[in-house]
C-alpha atoms as a PDB file:
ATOM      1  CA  UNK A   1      24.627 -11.509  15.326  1.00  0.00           C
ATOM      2  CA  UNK A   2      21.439 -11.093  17.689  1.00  0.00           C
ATOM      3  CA  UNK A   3      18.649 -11.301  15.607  1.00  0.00           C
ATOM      4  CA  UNK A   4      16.323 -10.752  19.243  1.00  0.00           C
ATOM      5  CA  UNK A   5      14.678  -7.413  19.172  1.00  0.00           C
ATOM      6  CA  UNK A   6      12.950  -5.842  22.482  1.00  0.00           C
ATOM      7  CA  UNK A   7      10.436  -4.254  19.574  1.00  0.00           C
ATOM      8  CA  UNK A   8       7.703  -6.130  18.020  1.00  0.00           C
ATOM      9  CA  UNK A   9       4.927  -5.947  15.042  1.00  0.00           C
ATOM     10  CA  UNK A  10       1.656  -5.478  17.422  1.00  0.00           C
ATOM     11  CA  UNK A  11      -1.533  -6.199  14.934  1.00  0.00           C
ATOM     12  CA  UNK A  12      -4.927  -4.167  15.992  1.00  0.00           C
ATOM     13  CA  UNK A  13      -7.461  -6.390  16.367  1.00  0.00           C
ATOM     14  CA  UNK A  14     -10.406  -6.720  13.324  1.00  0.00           C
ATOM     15  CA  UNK A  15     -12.850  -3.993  12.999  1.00  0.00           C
ATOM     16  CA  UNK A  16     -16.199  -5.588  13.868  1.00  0.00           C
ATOM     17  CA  UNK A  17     -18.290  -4.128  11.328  1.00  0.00           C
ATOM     18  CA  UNK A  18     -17.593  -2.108   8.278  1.00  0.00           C
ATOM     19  CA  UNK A  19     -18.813   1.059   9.776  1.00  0.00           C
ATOM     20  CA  UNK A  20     -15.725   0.869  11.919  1.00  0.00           C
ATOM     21  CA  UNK A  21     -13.411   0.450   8.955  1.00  0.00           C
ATOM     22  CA  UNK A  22     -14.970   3.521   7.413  1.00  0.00           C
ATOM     23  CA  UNK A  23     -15.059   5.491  10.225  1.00  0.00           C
ATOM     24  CA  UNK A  24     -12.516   8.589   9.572  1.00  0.00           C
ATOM     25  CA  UNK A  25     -13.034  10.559  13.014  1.00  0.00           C
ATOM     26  CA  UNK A  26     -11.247   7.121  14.461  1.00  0.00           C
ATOM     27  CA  UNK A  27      -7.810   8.833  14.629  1.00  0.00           C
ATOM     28  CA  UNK A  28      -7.474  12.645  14.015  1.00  0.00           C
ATOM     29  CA  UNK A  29      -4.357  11.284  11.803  1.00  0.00           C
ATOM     30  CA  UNK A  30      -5.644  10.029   8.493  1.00  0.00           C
ATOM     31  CA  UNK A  31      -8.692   9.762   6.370  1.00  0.00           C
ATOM     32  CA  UNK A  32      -9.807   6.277   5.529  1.00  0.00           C
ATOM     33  CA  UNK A  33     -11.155   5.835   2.238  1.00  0.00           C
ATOM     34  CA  UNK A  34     -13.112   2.591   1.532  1.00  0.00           C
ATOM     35  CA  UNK A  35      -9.774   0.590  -0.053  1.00  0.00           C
ATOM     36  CA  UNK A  36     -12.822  -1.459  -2.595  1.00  0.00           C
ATOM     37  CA  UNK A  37     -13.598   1.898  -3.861  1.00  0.00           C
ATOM     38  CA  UNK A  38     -10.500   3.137  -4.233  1.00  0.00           C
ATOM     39  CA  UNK A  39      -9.542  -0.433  -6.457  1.00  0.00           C
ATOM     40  CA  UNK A  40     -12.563   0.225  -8.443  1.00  0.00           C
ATOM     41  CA  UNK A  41     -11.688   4.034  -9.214  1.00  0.00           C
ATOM     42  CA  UNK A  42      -7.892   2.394  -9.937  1.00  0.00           C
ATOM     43  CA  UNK A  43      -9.528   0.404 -12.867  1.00  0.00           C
ATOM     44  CA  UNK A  44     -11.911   2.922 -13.825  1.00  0.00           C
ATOM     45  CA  UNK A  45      -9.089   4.927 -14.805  1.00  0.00           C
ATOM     46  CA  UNK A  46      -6.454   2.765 -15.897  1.00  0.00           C
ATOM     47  CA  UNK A  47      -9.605   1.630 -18.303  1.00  0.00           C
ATOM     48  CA  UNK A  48     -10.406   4.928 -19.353  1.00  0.00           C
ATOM     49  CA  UNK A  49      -6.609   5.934 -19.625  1.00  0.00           C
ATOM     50  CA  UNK A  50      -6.079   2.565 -22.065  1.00  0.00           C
ATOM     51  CA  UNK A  51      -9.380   3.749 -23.845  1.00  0.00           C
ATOM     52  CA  UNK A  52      -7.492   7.244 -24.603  1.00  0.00           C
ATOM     53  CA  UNK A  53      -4.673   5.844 -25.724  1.00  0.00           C
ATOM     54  CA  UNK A  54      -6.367   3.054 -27.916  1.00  0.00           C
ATOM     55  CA  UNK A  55      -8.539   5.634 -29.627  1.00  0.00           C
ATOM     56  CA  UNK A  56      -6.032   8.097 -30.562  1.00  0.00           C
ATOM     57  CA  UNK A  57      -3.387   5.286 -32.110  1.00  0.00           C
ATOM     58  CA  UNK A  58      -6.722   3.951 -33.861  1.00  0.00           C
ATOM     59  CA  UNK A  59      -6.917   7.498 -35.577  1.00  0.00           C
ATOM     60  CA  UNK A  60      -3.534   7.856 -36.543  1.00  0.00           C
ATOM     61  CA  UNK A  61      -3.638   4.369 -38.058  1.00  0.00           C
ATOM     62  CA  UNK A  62      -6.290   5.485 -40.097  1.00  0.00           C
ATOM     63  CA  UNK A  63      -5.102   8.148 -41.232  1.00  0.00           C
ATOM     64  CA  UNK A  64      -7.365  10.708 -39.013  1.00  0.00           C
ATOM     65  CA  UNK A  65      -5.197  12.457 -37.037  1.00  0.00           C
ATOM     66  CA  UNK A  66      -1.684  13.281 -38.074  1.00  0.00           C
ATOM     67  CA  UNK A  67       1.184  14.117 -35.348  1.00  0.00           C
ATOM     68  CA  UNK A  68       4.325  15.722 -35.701  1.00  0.00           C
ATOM     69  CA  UNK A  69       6.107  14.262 -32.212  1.00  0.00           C
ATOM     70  CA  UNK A  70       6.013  12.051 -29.491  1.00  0.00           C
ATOM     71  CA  UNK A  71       5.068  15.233 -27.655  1.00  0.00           C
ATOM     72  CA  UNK A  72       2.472  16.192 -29.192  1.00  0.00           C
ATOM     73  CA  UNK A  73       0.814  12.756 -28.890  1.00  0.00           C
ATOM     74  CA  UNK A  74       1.081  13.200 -25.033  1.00  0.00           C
ATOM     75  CA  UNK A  75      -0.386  16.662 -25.206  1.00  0.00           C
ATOM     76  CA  UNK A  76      -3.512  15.708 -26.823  1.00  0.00           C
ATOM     77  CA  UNK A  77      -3.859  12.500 -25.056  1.00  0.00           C
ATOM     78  CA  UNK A  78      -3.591  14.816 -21.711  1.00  0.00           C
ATOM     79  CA  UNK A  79      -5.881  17.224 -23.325  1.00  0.00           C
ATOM     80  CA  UNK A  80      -8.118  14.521 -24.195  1.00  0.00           C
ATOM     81  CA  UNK A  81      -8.382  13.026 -20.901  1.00  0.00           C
ATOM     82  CA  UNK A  82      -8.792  16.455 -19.164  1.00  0.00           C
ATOM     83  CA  UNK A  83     -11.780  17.048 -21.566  1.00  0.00           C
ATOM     84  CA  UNK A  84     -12.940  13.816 -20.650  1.00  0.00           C
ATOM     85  CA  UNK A  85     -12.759  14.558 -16.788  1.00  0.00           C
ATOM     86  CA  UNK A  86     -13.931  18.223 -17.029  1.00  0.00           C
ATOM     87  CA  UNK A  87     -17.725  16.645 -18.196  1.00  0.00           C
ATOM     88  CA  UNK A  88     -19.965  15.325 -16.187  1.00  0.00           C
ATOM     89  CA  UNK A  89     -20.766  12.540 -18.665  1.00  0.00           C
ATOM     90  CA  UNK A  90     -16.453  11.515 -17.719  1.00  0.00           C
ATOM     91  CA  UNK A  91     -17.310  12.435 -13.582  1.00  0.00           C
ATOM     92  CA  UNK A  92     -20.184   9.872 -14.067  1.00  0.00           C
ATOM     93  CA  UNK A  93     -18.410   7.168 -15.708  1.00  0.00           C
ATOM     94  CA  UNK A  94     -16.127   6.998 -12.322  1.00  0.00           C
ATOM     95  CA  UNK A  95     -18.821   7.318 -10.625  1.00  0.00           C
ATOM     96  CA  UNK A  96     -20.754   4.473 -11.606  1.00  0.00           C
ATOM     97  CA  UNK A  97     -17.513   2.263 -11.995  1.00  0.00           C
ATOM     98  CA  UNK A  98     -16.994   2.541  -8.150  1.00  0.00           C
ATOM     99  CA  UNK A  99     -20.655   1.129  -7.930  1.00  0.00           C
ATOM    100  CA  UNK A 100     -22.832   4.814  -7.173  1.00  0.00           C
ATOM    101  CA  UNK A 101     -25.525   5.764  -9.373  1.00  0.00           C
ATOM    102  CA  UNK A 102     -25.546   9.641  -9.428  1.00  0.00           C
ATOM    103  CA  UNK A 103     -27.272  11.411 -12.435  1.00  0.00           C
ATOM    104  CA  UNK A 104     -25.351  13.255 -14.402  1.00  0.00           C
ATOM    105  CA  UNK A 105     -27.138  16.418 -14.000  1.00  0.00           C
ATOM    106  CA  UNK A 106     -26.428  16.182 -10.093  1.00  0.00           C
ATOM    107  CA  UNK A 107     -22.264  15.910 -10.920  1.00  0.00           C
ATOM    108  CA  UNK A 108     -20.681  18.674  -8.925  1.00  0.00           C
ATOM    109  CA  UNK A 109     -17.926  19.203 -11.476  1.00  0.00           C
ATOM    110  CA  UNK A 110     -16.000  22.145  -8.912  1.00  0.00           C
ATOM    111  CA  UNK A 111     -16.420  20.841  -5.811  1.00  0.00           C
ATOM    112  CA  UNK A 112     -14.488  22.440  -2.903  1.00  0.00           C
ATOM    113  CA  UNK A 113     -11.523  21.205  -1.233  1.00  0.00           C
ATOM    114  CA  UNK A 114     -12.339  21.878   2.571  1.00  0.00           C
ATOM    115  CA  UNK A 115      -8.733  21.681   3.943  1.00  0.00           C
ATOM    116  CA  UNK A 116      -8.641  21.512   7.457  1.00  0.00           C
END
């Protein structure tokens, strides 16, 4: 079996300065997002997810909140989350997790999507 290939893995070289990394107009192809940002907004949410999930089995234990289903567990932890996501208190907890400082009042919570 020949193993010899006439392709091969070709690395770019390193981007000399971070503005390079970040600079999306460098192919018309993709949109690069800072990937440290992107981690942080991971674990902001996986965070605020296990928050969700940890408050609502908190108020069953206790008696708080009563559920008839699996189902309807997930629809108020959805509906809880959405809530959550639809304030600008919930915008400006991801935003300061990903290391900006916007005040709340400044949240844009309907931005537009400019497709292009």
């Amino acid at each position: 079996m020949d193993l010899d290939s006439p392709y091969s893995l070709v690395l770019s070289p390193a981007p000399e300065s971070r503005s390079e990394v970040l600079d999306a107009h460098a192919s018309p192809f993709k949109v690069v997002v800072d990937p440290v940002m992107r981690t942080r907004l991971r674990k902001a949410l996986t965070d605020l997810i296990d928050h969700h999930d940890n408050s609502l089995a908190e108020y069953v234990t206790e008696g708080k909140l009563s559920l008839e289903s699996y189902k309807e567990y997930i629809e108020l932890f959805a509906r809880s989350l959405r809530e959550t996501m639809e304030s600008r208190e919930g915008v400006t907890y991801l935003l300061k997790a990903t290391g900006l400082d916007v005040p709340p009042e400044s949240v844009n919570l309907m931005p537009e999507w400019r497709w292009k």
